[in-house]
PDB file of N, CA and C in Angstrom:
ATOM      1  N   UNK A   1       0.842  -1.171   0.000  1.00  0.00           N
ATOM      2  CA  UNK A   1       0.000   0.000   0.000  1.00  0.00           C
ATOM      3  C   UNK A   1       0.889   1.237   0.000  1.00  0.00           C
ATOM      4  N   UNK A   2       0.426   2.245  -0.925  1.00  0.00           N
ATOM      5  CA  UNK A   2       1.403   3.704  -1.169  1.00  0.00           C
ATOM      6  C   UNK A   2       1.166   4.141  -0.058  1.00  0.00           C
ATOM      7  N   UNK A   3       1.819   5.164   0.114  1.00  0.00           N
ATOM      8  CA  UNK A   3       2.294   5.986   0.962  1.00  0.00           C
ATOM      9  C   UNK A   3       1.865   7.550   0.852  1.00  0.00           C
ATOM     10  N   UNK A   4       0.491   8.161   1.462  1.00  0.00           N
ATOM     11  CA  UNK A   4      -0.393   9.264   1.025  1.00  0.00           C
ATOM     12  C   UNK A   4       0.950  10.779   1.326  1.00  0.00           C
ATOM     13  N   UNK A   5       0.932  11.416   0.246  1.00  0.00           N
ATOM     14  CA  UNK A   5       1.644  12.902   1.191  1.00  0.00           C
ATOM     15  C   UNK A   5       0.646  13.996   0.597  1.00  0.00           C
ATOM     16  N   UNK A   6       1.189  14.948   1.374  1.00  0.00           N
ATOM     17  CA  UNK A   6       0.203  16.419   1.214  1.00  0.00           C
ATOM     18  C   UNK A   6       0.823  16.712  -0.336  1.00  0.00           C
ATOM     19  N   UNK A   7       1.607  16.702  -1.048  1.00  0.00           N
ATOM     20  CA  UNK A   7       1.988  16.625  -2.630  1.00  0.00           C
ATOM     21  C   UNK A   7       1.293  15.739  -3.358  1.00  0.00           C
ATOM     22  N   UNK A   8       1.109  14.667  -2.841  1.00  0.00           N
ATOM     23  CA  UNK A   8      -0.112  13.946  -3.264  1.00  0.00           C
ATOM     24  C   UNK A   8      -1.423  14.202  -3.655  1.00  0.00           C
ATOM     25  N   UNK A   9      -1.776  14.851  -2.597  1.00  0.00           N
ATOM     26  CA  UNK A   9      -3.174  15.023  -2.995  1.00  0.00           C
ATOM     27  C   UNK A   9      -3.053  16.155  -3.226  1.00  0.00           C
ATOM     28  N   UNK A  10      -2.671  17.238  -2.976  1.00  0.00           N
ATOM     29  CA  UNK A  10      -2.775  18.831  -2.992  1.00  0.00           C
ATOM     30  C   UNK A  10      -2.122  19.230  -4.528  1.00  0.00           C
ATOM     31  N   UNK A  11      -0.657  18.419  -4.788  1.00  0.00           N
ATOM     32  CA  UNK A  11      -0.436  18.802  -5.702  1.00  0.00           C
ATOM     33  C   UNK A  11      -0.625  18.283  -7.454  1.00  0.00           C
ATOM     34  N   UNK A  12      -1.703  18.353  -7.862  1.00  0.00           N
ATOM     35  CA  UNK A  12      -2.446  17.762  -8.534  1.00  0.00           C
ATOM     36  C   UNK A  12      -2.473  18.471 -10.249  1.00  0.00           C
ATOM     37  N   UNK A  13      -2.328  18.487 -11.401  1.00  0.00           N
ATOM     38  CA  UNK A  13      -2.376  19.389 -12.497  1.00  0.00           C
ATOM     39  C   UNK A  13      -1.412  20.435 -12.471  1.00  0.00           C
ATOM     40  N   UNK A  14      -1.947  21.500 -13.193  1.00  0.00           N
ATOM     41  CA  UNK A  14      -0.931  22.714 -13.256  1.00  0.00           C
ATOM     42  C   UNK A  14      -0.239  23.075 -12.378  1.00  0.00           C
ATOM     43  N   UNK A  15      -1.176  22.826 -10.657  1.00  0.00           N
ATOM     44  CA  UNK A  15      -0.359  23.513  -9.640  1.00  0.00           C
ATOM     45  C   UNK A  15       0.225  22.484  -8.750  1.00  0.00           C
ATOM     46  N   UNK A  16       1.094  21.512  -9.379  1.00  0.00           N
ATOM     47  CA  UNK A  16       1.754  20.498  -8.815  1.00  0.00           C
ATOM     48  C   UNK A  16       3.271  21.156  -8.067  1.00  0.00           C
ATOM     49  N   UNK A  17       3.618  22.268  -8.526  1.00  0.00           N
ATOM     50  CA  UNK A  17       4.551  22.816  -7.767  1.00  0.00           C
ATOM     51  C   UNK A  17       4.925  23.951  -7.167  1.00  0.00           C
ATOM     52  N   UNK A  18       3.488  24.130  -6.969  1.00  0.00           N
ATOM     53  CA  UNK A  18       2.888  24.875  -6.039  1.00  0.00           C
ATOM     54  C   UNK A  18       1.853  24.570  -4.969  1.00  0.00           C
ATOM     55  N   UNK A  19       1.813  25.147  -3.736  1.00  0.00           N
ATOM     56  CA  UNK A  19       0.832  24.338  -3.305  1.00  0.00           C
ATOM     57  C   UNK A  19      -0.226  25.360  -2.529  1.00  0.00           C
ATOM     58  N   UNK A  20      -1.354  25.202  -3.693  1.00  0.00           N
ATOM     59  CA  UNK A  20      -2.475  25.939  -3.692  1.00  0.00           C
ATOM     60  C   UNK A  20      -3.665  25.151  -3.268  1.00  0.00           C
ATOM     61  N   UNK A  21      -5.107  25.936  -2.904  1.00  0.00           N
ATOM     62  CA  UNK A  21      -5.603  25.386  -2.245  1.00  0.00           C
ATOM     63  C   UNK A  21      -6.638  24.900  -3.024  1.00  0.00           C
ATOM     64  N   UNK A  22      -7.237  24.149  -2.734  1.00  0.00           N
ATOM     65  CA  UNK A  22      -8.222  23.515  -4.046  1.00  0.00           C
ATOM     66  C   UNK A  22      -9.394  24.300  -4.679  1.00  0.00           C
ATOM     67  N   UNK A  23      -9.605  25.357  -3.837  1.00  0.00           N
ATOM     68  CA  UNK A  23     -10.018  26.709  -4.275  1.00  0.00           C
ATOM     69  C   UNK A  23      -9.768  27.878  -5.426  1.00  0.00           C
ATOM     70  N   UNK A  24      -8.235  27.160  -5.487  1.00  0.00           N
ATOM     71  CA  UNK A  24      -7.529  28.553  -6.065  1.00  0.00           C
ATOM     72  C   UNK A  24      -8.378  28.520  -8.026  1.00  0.00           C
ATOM     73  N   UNK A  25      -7.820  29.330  -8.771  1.00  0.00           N
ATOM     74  CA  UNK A  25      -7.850  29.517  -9.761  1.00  0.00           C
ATOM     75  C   UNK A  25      -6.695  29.296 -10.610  1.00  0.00           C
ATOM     76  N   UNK A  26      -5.575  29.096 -10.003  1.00  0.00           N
ATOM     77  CA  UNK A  26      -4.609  29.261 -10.774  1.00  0.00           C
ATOM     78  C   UNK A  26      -4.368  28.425 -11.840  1.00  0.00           C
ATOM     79  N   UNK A  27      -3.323  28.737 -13.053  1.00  0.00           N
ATOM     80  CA  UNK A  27      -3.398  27.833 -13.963  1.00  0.00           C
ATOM     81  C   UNK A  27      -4.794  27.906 -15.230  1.00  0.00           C
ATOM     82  N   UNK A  28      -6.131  28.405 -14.383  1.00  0.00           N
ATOM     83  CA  UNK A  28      -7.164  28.960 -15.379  1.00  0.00           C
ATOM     84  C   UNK A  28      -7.324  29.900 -16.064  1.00  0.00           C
ATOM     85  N   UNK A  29      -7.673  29.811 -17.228  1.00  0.00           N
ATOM     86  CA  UNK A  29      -8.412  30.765 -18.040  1.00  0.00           C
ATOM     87  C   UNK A  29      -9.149  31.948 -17.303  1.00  0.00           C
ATOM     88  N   UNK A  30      -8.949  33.392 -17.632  1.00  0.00           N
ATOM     89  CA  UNK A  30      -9.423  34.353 -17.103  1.00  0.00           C
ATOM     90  C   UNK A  30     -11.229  34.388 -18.198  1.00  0.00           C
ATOM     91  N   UNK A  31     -12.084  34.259 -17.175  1.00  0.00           N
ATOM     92  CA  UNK A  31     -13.772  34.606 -17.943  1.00  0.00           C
ATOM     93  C   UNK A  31     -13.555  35.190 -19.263  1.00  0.00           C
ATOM     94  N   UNK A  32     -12.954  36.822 -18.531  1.00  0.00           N
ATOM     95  CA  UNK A  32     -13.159  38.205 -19.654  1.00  0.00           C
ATOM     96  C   UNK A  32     -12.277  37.981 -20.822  1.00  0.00           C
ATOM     97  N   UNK A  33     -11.047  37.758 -20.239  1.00  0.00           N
ATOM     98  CA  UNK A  33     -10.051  37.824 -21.434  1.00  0.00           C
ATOM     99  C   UNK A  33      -9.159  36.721 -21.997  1.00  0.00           C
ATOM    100  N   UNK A  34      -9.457  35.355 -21.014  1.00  0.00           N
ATOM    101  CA  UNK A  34      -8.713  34.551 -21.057  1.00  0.00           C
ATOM    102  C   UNK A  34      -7.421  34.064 -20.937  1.00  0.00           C
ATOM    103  N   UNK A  35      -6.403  35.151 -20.696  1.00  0.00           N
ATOM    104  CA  UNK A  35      -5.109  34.917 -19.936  1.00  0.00           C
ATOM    105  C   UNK A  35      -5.394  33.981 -18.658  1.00  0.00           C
ATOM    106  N   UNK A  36      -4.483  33.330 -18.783  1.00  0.00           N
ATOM    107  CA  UNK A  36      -4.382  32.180 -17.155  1.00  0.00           C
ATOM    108  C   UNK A  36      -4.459  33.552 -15.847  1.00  0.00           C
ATOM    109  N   UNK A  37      -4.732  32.630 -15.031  1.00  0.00           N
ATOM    110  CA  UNK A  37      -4.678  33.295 -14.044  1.00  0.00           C
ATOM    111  C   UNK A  37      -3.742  32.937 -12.976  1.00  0.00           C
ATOM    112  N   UNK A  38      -3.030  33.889 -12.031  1.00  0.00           N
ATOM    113  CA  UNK A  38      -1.529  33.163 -11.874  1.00  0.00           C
ATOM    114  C   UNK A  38      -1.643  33.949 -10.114  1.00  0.00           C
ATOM    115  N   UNK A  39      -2.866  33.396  -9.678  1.00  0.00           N
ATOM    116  CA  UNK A  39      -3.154  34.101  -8.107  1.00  0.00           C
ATOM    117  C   UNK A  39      -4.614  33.360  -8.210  1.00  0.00           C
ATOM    118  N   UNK A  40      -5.538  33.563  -7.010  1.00  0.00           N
ATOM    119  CA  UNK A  40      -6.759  32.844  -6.552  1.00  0.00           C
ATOM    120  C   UNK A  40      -7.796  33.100  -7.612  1.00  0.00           C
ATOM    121  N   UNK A  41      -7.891  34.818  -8.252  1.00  0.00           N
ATOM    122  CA  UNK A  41      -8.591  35.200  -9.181  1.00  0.00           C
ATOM    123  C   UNK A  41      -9.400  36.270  -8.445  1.00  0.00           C
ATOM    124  N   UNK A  42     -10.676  36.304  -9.241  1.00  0.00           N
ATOM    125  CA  UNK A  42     -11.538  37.821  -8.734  1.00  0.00           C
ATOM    126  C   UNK A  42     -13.152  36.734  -8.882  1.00  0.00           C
ATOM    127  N   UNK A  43     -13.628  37.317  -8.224  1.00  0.00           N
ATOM    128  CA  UNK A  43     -15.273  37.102  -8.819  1.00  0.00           C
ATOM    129  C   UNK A  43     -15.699  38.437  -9.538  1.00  0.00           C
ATOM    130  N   UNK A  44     -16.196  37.938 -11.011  1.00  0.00           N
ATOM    131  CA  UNK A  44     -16.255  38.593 -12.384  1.00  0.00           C
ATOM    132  C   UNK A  44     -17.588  39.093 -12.185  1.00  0.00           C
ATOM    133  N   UNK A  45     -18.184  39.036 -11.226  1.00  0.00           N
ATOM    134  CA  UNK A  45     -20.004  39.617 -11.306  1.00  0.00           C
ATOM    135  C   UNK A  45     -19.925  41.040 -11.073  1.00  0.00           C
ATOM    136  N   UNK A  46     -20.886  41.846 -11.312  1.00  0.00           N
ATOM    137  CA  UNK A  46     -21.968  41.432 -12.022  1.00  0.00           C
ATOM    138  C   UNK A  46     -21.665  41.467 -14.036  1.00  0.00           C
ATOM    139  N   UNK A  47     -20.612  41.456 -14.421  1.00  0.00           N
ATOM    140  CA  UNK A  47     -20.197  41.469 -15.871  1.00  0.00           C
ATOM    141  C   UNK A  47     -20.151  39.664 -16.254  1.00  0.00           C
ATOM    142  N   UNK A  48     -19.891  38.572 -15.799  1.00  0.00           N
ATOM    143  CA  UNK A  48     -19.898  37.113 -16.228  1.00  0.00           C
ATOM    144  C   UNK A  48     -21.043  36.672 -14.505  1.00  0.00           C
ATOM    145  N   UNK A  49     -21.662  35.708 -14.538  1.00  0.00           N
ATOM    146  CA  UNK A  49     -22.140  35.007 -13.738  1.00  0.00           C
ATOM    147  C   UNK A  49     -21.350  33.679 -13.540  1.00  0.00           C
ATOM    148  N   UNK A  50     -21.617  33.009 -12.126  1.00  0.00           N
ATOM    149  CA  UNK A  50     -20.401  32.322 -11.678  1.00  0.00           C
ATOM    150  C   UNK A  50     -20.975  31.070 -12.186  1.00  0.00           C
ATOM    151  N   UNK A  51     -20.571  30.218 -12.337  1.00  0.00           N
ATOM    152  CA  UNK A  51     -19.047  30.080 -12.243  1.00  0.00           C
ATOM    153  C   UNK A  51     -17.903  30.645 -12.809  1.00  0.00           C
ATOM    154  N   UNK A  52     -16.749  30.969 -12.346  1.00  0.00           N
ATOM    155  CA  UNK A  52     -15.584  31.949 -13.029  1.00  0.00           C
ATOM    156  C   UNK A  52     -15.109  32.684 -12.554  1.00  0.00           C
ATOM    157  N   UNK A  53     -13.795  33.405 -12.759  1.00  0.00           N
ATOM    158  CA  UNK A  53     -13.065  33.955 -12.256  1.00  0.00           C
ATOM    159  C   UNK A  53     -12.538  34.589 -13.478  1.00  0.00           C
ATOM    160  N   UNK A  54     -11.964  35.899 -12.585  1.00  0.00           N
ATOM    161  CA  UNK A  54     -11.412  36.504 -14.113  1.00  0.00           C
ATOM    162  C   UNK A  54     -10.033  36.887 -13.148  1.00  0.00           C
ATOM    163  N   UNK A  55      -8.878  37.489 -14.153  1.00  0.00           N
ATOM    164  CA  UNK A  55      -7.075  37.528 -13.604  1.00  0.00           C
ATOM    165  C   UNK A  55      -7.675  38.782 -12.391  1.00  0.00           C
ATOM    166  N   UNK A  56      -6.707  39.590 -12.155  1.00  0.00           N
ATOM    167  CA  UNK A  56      -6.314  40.902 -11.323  1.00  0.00           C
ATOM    168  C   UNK A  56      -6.611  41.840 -12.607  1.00  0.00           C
ATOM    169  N   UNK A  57      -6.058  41.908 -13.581  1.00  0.00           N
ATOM    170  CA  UNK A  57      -5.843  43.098 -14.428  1.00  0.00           C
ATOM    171  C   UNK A  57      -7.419  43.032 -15.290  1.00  0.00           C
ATOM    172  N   UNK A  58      -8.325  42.445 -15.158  1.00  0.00           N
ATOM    173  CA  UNK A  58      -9.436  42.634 -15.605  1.00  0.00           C
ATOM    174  C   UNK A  58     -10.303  42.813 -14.678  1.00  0.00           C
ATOM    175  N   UNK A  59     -10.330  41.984 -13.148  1.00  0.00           N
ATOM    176  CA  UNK A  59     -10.637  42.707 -12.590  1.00  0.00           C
ATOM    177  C   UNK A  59     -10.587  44.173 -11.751  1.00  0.00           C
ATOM    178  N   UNK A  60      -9.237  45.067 -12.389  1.00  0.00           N
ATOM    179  CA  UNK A  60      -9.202  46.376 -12.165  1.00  0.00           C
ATOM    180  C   UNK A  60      -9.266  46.926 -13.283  1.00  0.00           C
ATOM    181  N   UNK A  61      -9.714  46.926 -13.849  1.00  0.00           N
ATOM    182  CA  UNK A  61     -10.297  47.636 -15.348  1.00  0.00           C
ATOM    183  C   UNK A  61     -11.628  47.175 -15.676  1.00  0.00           C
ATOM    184  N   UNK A  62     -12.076  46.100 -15.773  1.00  0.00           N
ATOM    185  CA  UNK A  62     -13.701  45.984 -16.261  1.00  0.00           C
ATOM    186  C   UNK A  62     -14.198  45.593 -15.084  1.00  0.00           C
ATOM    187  N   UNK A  63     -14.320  45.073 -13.731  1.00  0.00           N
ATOM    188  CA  UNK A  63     -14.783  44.633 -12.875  1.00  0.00           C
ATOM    189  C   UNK A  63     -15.430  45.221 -12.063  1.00  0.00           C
ATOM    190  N   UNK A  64     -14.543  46.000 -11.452  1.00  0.00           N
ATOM    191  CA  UNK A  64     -14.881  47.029 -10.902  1.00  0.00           C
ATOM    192  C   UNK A  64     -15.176  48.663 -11.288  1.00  0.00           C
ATOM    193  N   UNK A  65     -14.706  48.551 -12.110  1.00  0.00           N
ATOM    194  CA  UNK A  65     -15.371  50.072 -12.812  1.00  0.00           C
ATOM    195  C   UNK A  65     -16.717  49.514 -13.176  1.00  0.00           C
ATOM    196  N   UNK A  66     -17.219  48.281 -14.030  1.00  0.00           N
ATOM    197  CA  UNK A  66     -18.679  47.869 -13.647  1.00  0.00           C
ATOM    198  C   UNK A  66     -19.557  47.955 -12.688  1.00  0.00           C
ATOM    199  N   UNK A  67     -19.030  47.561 -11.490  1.00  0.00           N
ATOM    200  CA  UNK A  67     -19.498  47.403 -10.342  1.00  0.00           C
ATOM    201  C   UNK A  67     -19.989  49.151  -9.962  1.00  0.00           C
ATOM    202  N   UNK A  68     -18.640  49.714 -10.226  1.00  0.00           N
ATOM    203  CA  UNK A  68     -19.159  51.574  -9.911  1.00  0.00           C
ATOM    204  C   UNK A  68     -20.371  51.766 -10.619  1.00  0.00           C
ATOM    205  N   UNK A  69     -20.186  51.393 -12.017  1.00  0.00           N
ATOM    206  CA  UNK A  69     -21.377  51.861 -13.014  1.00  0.00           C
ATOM    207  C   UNK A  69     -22.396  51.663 -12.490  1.00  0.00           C
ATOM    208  N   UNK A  70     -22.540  50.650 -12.178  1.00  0.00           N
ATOM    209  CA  UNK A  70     -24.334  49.657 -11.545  1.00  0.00           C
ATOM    210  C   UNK A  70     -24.596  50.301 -10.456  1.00  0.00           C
ATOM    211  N   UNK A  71     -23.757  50.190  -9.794  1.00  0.00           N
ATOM    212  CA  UNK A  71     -24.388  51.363  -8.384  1.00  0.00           C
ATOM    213  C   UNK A  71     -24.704  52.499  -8.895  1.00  0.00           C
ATOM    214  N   UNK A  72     -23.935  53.527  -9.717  1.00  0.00           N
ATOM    215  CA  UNK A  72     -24.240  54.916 -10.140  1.00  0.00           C
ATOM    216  C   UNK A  72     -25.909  54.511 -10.273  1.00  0.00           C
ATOM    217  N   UNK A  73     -25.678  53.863 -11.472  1.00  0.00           N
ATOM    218  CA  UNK A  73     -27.133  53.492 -12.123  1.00  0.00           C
ATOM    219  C   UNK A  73     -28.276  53.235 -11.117  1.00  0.00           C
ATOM    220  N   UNK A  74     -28.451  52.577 -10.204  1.00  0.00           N
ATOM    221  CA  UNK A  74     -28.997  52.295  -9.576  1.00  0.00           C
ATOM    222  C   UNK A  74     -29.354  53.370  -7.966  1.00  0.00           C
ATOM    223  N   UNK A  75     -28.451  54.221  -7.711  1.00  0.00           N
ATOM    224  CA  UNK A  75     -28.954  55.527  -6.952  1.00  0.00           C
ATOM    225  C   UNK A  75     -29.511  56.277  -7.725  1.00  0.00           C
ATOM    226  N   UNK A  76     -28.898  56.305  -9.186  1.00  0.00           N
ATOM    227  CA  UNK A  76     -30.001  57.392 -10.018  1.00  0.00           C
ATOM    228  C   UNK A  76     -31.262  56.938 -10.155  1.00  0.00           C
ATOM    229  N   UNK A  77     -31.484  55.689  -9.950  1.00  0.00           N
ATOM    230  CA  UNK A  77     -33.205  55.166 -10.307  1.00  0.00           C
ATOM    231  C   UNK A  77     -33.840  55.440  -9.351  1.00  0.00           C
ATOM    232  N   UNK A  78     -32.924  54.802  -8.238  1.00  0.00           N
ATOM    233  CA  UNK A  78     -33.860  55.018  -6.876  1.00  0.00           C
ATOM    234  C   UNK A  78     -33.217  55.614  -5.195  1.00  0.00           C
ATOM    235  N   UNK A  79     -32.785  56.274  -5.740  1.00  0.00           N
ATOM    236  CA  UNK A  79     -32.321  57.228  -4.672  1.00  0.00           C
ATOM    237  C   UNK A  79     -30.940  56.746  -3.923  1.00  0.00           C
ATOM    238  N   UNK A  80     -30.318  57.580  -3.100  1.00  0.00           N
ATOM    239  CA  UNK A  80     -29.352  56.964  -2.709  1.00  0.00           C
ATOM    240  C   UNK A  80     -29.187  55.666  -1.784  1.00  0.00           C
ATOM    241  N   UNK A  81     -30.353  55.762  -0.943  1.00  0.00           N
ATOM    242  CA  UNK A  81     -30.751  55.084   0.244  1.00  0.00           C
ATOM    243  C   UNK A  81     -32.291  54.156  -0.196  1.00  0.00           C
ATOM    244  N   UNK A  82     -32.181  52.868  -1.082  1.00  0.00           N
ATOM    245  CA  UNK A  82     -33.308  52.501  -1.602  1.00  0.00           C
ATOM    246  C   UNK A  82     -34.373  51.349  -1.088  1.00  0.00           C
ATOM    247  N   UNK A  83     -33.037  51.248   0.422  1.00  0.00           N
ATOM    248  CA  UNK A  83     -33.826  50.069   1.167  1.00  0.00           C
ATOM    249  C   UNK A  83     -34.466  50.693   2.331  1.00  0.00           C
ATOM    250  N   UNK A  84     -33.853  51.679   2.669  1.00  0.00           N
ATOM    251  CA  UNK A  84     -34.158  52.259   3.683  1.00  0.00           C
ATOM    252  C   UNK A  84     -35.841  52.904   3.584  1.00  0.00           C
ATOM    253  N   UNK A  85     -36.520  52.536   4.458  1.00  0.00           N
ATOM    254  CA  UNK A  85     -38.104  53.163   4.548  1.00  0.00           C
ATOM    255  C   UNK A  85     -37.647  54.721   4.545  1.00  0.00           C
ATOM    256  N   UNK A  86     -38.708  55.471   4.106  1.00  0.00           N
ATOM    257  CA  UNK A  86     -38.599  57.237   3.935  1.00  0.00           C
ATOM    258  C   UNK A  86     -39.602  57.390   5.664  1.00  0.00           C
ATOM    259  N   UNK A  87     -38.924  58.662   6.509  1.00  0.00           N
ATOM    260  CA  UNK A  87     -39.190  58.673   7.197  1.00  0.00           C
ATOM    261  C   UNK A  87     -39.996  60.049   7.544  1.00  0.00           C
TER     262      UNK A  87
END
């Protein structure tokens, strides 16, 4: 019978020499642009729905400047404070 090590199981595919967590992203395709991704990744919402991850450099250029947009958009519809009861 083999002999189990944490390289064993952890280090598995691309990130065999590295030891990432089975979480990570690395080694994947970025959503937006498709460059690998070479860190955990970003969550790409609200621009891709999950499943997915997109690199760092898309998520600071389309990700979050999205994210600003939708909020803008969304205090202009309905005020700044839209959950809040009017008092």
């Amino acid at each position: 019978m083999g002999t189990t090590t944490a390289q064993s199981v952890i280090g598995r595919g691309p990130m065999s020499d590295v030891n990432h967590s089975p979480g990570s992203a690395y080694g994947r395709p970025c959503v937006l642009c498709g460059e690998t991704i070479d860190d955990y990744g970003h969550n790409p919402e609200p621009l891709v729905d999950w499943p997915g991850r997109c690199c760092s450099t898309c998520n600071d250029t389309k990700v979050i400047p999205g994210r600003i947009a939708l909020m803008t958009y969304i205090r202009r519809m309905y005020g700044p404070n839209p959950s809040k009861e009017e008092e």
